[in-house]
PDB file of N, CA and C in Angstrom:
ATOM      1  N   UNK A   1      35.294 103.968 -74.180  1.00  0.00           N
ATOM      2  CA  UNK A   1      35.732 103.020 -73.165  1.00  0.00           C
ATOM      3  C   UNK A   1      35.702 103.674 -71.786  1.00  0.00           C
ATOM      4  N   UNK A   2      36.103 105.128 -71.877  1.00  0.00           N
ATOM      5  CA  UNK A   2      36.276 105.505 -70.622  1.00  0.00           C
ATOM      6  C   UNK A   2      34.644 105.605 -69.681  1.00  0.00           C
ATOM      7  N   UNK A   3      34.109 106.334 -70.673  1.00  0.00           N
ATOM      8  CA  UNK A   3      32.617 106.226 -70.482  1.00  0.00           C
ATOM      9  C   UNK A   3      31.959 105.172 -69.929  1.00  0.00           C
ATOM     10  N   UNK A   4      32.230 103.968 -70.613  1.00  0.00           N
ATOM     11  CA  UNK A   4      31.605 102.387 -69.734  1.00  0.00           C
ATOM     12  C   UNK A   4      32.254 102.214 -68.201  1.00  0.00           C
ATOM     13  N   UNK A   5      33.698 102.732 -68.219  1.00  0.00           N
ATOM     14  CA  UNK A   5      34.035 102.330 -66.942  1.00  0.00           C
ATOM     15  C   UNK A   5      33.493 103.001 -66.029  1.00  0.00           C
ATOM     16  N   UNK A   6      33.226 104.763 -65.941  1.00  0.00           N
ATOM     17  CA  UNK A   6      32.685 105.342 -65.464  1.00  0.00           C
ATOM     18  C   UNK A   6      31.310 105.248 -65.182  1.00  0.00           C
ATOM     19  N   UNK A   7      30.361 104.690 -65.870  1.00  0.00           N
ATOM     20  CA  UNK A   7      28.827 104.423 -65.944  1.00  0.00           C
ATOM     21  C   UNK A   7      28.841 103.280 -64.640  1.00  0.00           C
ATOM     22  N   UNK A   8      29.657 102.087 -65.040  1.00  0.00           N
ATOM     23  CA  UNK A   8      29.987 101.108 -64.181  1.00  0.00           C
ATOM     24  C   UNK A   8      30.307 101.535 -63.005  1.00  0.00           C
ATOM     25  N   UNK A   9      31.108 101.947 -62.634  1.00  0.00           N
ATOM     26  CA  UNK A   9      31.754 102.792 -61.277  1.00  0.00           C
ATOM     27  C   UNK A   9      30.253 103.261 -60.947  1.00  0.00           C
ATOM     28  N   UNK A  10      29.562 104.146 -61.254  1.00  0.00           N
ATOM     29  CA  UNK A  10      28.421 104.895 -60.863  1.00  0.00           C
ATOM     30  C   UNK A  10      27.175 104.103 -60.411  1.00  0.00           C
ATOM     31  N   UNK A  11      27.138 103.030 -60.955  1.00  0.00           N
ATOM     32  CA  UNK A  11      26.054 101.988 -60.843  1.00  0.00           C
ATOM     33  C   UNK A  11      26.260 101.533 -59.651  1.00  0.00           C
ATOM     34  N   UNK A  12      27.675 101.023 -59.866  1.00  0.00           N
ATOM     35  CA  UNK A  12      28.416 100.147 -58.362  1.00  0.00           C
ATOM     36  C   UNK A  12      28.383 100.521 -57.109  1.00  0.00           C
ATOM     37  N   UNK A  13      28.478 102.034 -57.009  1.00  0.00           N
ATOM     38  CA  UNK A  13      27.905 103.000 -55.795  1.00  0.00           C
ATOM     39  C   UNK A  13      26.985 102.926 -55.433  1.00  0.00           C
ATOM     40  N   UNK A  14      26.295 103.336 -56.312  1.00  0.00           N
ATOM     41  CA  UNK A  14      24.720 103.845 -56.315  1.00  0.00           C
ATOM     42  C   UNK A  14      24.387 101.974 -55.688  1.00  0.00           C
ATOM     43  N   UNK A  15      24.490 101.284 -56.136  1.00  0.00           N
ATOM     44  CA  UNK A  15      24.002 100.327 -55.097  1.00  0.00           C
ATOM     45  C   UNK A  15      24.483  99.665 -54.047  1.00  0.00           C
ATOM     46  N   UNK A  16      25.934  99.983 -53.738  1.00  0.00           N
ATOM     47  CA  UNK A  16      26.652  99.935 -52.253  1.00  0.00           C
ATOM     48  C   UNK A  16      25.600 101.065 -51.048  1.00  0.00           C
ATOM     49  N   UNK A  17      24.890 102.201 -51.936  1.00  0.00           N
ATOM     50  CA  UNK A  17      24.614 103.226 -50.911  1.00  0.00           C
ATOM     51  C   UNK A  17      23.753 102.854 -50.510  1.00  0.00           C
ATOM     52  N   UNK A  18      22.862 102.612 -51.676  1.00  0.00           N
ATOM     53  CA  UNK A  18      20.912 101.547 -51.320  1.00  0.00           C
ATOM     54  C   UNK A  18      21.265 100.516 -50.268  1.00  0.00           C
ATOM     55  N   UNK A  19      22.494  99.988 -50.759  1.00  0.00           N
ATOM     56  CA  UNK A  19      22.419  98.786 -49.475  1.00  0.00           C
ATOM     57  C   UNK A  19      22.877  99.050 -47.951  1.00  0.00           C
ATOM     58  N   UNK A  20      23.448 100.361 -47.998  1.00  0.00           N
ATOM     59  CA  UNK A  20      24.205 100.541 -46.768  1.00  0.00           C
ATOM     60  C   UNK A  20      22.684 101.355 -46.049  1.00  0.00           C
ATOM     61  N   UNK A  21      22.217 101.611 -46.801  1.00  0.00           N
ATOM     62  CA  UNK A  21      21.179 102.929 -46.165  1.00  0.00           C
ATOM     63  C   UNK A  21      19.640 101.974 -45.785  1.00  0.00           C
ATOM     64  N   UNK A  22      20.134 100.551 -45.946  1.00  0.00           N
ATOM     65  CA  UNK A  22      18.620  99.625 -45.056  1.00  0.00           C
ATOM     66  C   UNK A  22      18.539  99.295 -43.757  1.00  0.00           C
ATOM     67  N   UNK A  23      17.631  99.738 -43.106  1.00  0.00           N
ATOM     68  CA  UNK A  23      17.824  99.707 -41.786  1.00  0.00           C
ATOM     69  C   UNK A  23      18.142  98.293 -41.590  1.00  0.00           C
ATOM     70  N   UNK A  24      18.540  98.006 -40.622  1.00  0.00           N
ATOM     71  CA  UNK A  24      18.987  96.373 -39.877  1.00  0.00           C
ATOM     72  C   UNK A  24      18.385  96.433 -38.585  1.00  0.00           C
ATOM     73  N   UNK A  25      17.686  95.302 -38.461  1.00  0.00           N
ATOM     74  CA  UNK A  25      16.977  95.321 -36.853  1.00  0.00           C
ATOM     75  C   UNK A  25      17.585  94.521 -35.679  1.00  0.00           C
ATOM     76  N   UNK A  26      17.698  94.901 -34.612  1.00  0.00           N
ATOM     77  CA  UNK A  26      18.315  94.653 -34.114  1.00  0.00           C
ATOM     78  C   UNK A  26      17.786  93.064 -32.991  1.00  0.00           C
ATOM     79  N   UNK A  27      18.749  92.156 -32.281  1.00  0.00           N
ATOM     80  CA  UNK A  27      17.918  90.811 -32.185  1.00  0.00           C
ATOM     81  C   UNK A  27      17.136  91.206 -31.157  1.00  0.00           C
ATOM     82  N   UNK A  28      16.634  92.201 -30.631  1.00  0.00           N
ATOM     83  CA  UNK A  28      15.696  92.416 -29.589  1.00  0.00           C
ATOM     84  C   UNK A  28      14.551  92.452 -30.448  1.00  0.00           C
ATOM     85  N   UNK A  29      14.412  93.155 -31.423  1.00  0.00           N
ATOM     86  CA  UNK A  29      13.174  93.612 -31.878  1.00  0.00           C
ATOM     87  C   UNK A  29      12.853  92.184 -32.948  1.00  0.00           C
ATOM     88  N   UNK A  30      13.835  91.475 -33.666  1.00  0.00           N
ATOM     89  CA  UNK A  30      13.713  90.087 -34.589  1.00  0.00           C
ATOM     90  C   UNK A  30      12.695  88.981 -33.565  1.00  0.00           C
ATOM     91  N   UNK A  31      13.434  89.075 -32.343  1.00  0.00           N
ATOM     92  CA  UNK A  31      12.552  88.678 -31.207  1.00  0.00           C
ATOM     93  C   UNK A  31      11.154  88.951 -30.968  1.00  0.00           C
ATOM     94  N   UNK A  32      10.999  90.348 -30.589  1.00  0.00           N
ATOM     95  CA  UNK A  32       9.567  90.777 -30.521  1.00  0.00           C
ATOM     96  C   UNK A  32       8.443  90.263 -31.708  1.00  0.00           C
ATOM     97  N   UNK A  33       9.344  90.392 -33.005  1.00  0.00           N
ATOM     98  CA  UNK A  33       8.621  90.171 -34.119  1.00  0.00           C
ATOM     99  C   UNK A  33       7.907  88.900 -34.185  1.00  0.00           C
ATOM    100  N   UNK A  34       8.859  88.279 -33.909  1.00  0.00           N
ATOM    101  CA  UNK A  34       8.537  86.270 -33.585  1.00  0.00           C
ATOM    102  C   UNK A  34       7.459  86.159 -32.854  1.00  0.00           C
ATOM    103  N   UNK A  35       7.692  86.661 -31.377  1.00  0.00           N
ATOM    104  CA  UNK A  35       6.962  86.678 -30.645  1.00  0.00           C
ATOM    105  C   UNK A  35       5.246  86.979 -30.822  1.00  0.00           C
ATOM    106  N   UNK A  36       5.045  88.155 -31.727  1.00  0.00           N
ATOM    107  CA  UNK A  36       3.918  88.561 -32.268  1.00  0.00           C
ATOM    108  C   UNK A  36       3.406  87.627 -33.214  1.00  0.00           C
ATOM    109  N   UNK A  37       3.998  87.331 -33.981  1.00  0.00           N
ATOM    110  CA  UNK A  37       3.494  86.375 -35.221  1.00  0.00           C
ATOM    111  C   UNK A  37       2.913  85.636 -34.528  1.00  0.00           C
ATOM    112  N   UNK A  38       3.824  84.754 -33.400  1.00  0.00           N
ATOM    113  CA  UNK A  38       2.886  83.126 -33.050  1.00  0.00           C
ATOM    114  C   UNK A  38       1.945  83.773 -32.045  1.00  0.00           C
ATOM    115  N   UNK A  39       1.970  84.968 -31.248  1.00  0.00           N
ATOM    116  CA  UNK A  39       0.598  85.641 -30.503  1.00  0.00           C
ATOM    117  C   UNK A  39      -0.548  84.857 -31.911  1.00  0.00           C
ATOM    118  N   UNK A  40      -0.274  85.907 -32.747  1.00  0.00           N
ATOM    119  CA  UNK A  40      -1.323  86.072 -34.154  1.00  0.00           C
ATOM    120  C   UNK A  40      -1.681  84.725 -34.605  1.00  0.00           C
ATOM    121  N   UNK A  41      -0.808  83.927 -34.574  1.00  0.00           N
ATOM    122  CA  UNK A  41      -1.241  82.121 -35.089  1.00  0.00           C
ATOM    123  C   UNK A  41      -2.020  81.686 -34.034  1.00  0.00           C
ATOM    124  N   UNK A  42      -1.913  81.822 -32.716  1.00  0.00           N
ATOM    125  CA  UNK A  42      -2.312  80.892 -31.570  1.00  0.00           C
ATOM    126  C   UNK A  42      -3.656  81.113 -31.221  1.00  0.00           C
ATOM    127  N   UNK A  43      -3.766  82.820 -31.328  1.00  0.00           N
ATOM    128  CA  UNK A  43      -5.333  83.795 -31.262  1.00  0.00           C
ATOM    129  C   UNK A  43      -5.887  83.184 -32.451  1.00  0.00           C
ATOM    130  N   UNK A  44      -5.507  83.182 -34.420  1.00  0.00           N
ATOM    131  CA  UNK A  44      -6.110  82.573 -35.101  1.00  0.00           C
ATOM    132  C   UNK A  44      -6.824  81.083 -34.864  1.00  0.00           C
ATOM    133  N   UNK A  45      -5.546  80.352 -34.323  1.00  0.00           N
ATOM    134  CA  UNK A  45      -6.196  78.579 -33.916  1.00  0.00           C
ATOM    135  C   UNK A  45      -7.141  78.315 -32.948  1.00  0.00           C
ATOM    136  N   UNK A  46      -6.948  79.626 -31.780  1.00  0.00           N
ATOM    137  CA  UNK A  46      -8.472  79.386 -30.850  1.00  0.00           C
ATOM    138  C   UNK A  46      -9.572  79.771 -31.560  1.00  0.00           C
ATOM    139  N   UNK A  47      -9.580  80.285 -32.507  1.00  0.00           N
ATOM    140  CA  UNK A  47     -10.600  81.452 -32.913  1.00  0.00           C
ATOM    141  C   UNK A  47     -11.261  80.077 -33.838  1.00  0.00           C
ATOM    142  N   UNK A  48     -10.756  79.229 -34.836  1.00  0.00           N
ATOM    143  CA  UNK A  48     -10.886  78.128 -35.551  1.00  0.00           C
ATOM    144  C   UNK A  48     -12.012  77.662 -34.519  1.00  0.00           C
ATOM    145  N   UNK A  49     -10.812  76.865 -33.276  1.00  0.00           N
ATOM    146  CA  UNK A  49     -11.157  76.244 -32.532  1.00  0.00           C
ATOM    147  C   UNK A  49     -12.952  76.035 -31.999  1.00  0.00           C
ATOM    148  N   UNK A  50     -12.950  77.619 -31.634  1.00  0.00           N
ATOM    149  CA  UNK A  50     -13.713  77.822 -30.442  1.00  0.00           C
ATOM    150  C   UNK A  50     -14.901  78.057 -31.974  1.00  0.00           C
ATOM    151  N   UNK A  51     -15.058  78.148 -33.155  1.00  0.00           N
ATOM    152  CA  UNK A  51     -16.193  77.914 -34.349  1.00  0.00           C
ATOM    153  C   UNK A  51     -16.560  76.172 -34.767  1.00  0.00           C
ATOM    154  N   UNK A  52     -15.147  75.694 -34.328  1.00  0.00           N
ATOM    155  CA  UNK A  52     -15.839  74.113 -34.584  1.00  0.00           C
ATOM    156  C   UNK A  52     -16.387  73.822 -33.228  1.00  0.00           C
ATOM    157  N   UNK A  53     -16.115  74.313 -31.909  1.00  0.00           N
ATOM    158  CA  UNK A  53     -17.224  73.894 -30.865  1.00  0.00           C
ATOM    159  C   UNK A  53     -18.588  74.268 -31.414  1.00  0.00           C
ATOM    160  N   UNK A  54     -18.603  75.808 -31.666  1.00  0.00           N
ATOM    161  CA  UNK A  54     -19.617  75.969 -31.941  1.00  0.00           C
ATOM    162  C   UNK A  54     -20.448  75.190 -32.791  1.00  0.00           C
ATOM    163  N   UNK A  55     -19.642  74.552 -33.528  1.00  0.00           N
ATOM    164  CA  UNK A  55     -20.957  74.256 -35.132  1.00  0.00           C
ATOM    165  C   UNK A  55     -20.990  72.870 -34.593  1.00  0.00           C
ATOM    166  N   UNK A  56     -20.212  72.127 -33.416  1.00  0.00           N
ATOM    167  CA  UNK A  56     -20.752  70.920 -32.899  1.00  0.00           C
ATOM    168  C   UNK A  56     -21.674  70.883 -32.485  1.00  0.00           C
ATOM    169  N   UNK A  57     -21.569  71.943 -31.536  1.00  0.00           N
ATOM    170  CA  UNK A  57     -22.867  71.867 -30.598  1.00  0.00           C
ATOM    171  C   UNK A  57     -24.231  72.328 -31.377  1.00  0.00           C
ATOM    172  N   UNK A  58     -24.187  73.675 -32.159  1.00  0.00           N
ATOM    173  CA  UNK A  58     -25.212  73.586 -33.604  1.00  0.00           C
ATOM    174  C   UNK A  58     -25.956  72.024 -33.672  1.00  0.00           C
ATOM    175  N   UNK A  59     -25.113  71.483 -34.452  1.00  0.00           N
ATOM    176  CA  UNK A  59     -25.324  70.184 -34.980  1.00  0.00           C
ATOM    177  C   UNK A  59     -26.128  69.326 -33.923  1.00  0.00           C
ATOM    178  N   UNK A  60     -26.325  69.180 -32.798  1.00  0.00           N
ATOM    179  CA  UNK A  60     -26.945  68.640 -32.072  1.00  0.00           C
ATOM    180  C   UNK A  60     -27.425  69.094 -31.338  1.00  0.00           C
TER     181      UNK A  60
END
C-alpha cells in the first residue's frame, strides 16, 4: 500500500514539473505570431490570385 501511494506521489510531480517547465509566450509575441500567419495567408491568396490572371489571359 505504501508503495502505490508513493509511486502516485512520484507521478504527480513528475508531471506538475513537465508542466511548470513549458515555456508561456508572452501577448506581444501571440501577437506577432497572428500577425505572420495572415502575412502568410494574404501572400498565399495573391499568389492564387495573380495564377488565375494568368491562365485567363492564357486562355485568350
Amino acid at each position: 500500500m505504501r508503495k502505490s501511494i508513493l509511486m502516485f506521489l512520484f507521478c504527480l510531480m513528475t508531471v506538475g514539473v513537465a508542466l511548470s517547465c513549458r515555456e508561456e509566450k508572452s501577448t506581444g509575441e501571440k501577437i506577432e505570431d497572428g500577425v505572420e500567419e495572415v502575412g502568410d495567408e494574404v501572400e498565399e491568396g495573391a499568389e492564387e490570385v495573380e495564377d488565375a490572371v494568368e491562365d485567363a489571359a492564357d486562355d485568350h
